[in-house]
Protein backbone atom coordinates (compact mmCIF):
# COMPACT_ATOMS: atom_id res chain seq x y z
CA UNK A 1 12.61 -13.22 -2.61
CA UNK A 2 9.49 -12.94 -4.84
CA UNK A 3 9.86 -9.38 -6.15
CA UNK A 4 5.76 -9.16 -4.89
CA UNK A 5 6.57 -9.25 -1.62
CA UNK A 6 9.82 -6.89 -1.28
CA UNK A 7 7.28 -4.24 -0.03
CA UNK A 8 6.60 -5.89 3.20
CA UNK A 9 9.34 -4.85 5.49
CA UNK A 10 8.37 -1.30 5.06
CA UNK A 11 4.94 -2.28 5.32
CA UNK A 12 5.01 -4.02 8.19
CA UNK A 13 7.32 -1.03 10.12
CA UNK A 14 5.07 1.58 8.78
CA UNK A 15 1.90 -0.16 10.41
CA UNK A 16 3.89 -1.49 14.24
CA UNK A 17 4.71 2.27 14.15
CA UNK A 18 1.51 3.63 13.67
CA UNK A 19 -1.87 3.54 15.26
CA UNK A 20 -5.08 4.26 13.63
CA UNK A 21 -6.43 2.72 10.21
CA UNK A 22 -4.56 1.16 7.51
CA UNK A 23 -5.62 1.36 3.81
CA UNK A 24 -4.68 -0.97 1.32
CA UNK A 25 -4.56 0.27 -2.56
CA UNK A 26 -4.16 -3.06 -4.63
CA UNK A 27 -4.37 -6.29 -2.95
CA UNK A 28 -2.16 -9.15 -2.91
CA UNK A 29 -1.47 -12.83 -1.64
CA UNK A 30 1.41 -10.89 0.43
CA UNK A 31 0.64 -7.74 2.40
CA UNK A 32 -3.41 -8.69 2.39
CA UNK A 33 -2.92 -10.99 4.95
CA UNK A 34 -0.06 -9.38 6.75
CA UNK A 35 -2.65 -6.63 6.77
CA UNK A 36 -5.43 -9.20 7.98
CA UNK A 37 -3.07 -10.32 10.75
CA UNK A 38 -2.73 -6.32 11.89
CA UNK A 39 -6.40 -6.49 11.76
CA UNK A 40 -7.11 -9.67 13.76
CA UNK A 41 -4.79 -8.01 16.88
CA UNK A 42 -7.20 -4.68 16.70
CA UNK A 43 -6.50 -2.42 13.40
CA UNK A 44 -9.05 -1.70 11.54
CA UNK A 45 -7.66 -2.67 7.89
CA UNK A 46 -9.47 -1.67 4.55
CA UNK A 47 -8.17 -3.00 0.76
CA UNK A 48 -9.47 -1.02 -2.08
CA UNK A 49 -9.10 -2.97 -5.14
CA UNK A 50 -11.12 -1.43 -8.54
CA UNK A 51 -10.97 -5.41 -10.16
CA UNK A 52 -13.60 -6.94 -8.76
CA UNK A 53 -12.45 -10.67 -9.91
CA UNK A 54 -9.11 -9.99 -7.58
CA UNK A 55 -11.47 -8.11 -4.70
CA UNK A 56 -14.12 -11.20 -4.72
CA UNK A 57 -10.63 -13.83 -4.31
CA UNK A 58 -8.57 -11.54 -1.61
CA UNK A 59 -12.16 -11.22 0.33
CA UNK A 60 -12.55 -15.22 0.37
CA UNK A 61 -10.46 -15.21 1.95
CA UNK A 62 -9.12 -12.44 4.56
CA UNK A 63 -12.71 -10.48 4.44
CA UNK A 64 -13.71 -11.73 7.93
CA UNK A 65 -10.30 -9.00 8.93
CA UNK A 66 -10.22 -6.94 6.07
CA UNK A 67 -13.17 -4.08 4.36
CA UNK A 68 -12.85 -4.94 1.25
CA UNK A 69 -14.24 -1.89 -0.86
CA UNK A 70 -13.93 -0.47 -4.92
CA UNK A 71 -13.76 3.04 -3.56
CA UNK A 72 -12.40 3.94 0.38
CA UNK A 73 -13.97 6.34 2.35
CA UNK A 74 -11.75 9.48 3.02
CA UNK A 75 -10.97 9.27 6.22
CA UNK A 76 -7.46 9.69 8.55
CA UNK A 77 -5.47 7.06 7.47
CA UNK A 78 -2.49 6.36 9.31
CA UNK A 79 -0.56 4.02 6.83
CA UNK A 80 -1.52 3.88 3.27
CA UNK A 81 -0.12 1.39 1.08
CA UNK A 82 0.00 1.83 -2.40
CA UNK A 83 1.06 -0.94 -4.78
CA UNK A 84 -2.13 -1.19 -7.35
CA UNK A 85 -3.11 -0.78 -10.95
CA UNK A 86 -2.94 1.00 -13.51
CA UNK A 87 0.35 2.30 -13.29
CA UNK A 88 -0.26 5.77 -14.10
CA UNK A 89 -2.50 6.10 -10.80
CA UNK A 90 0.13 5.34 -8.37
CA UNK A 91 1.17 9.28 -8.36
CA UNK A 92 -2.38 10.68 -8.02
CA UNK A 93 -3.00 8.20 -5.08
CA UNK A 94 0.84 9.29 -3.11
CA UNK A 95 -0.19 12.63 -3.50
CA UNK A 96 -3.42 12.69 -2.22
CA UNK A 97 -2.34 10.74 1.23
CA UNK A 98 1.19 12.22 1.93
CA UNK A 99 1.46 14.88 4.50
CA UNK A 100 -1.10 13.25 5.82
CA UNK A 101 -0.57 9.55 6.36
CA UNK A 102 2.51 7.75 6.23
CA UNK A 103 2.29 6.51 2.82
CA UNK A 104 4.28 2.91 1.81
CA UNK A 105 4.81 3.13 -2.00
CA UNK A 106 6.13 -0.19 -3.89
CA UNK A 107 8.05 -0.18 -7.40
CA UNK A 108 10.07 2.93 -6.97
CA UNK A 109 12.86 2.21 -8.22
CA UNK A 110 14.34 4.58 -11.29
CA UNK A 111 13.76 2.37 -13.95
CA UNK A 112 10.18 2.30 -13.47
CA UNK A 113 9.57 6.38 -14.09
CA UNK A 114 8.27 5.45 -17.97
CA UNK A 115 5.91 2.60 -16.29
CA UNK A 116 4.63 4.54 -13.47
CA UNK A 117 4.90 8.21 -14.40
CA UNK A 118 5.05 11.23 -11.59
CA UNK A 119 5.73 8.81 -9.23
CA UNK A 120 9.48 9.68 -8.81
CA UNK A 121 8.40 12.79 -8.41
CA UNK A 122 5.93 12.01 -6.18
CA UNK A 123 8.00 9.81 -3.74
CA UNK A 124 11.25 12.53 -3.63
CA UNK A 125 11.87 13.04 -0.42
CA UNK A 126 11.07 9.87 1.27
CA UNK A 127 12.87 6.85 2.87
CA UNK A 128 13.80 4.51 0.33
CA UNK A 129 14.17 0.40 1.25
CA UNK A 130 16.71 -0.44 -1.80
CA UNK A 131 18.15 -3.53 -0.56
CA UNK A 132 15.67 -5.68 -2.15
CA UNK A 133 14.44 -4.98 -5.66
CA UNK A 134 11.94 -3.20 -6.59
CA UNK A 135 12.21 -0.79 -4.30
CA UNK A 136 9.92 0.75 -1.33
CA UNK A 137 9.63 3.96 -0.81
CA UNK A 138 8.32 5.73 2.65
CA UNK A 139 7.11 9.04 3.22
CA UNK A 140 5.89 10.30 7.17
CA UNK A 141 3.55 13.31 7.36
């Protein structure tokens, strides 16, 4: 399997369980339009993506579904996905949604603590999806 995509079994569990909005941190050719098909049966689905190059692409094409934005809105979420850039963000954004959300982190596995730092930290605690590498990690409020 294309390590990209290893997130979307958690993904796609976190958002059938769920109701309410789903945010998007990072875009890609693989959960965007799982995302966009969430959105087409009802959710309402926002991607925040800070490189506007990648937003302008992922919006050709799924932005009839999907809000594409720089900068979401606070609001409830009730499945935030994080899986963006830079790497030393990733923390910052777990630990603003969790407890609140449930929050679907990708890259988690322990090799990746010096490339994405705080976020093992960040993540203890949750349900980890290890069979496929990297790893997801999932944390419920």
């Amino acid at each position: 399997m294309d390590p990209a995509a290893t997130h979307l079994e958690a993904l796609v569990w976190a958002v059938a369980s769920t109701s309410g909005p789903v945010l998007e941190v990072g875009g890609g050719f693989y959960s965007t339009p799982v995302l966009a098909g969430f959105a087409r049966a009802g959710r309402q689905v926002w991607c925040e993506e800070s490189d506007p190059s990648w937003r302008a692409e992922l919006e050709s094409r799924w932005g009839e579904h999907v809000s594409f934005v720089e900068n979401a809105p606070e609001e409830p979420w009730a499945v935030v996905l994080v899986d963006h850039r830079p790497p030393e963000a990733r923390a910052e954004m777990v630990n603003r949604h969790k407890g609140r959300a449930v929050v679907v982190v990708h890259d988690t596995e322990p090799e990746n603590a010096a490339v994405y730092p705080g976020l093992a930290d960040a993540v203890a605690g949750g349900c980890t999806f290890d069979t496929l590498e990297p790893w997801t990690t999932v944390m419920t409020p």
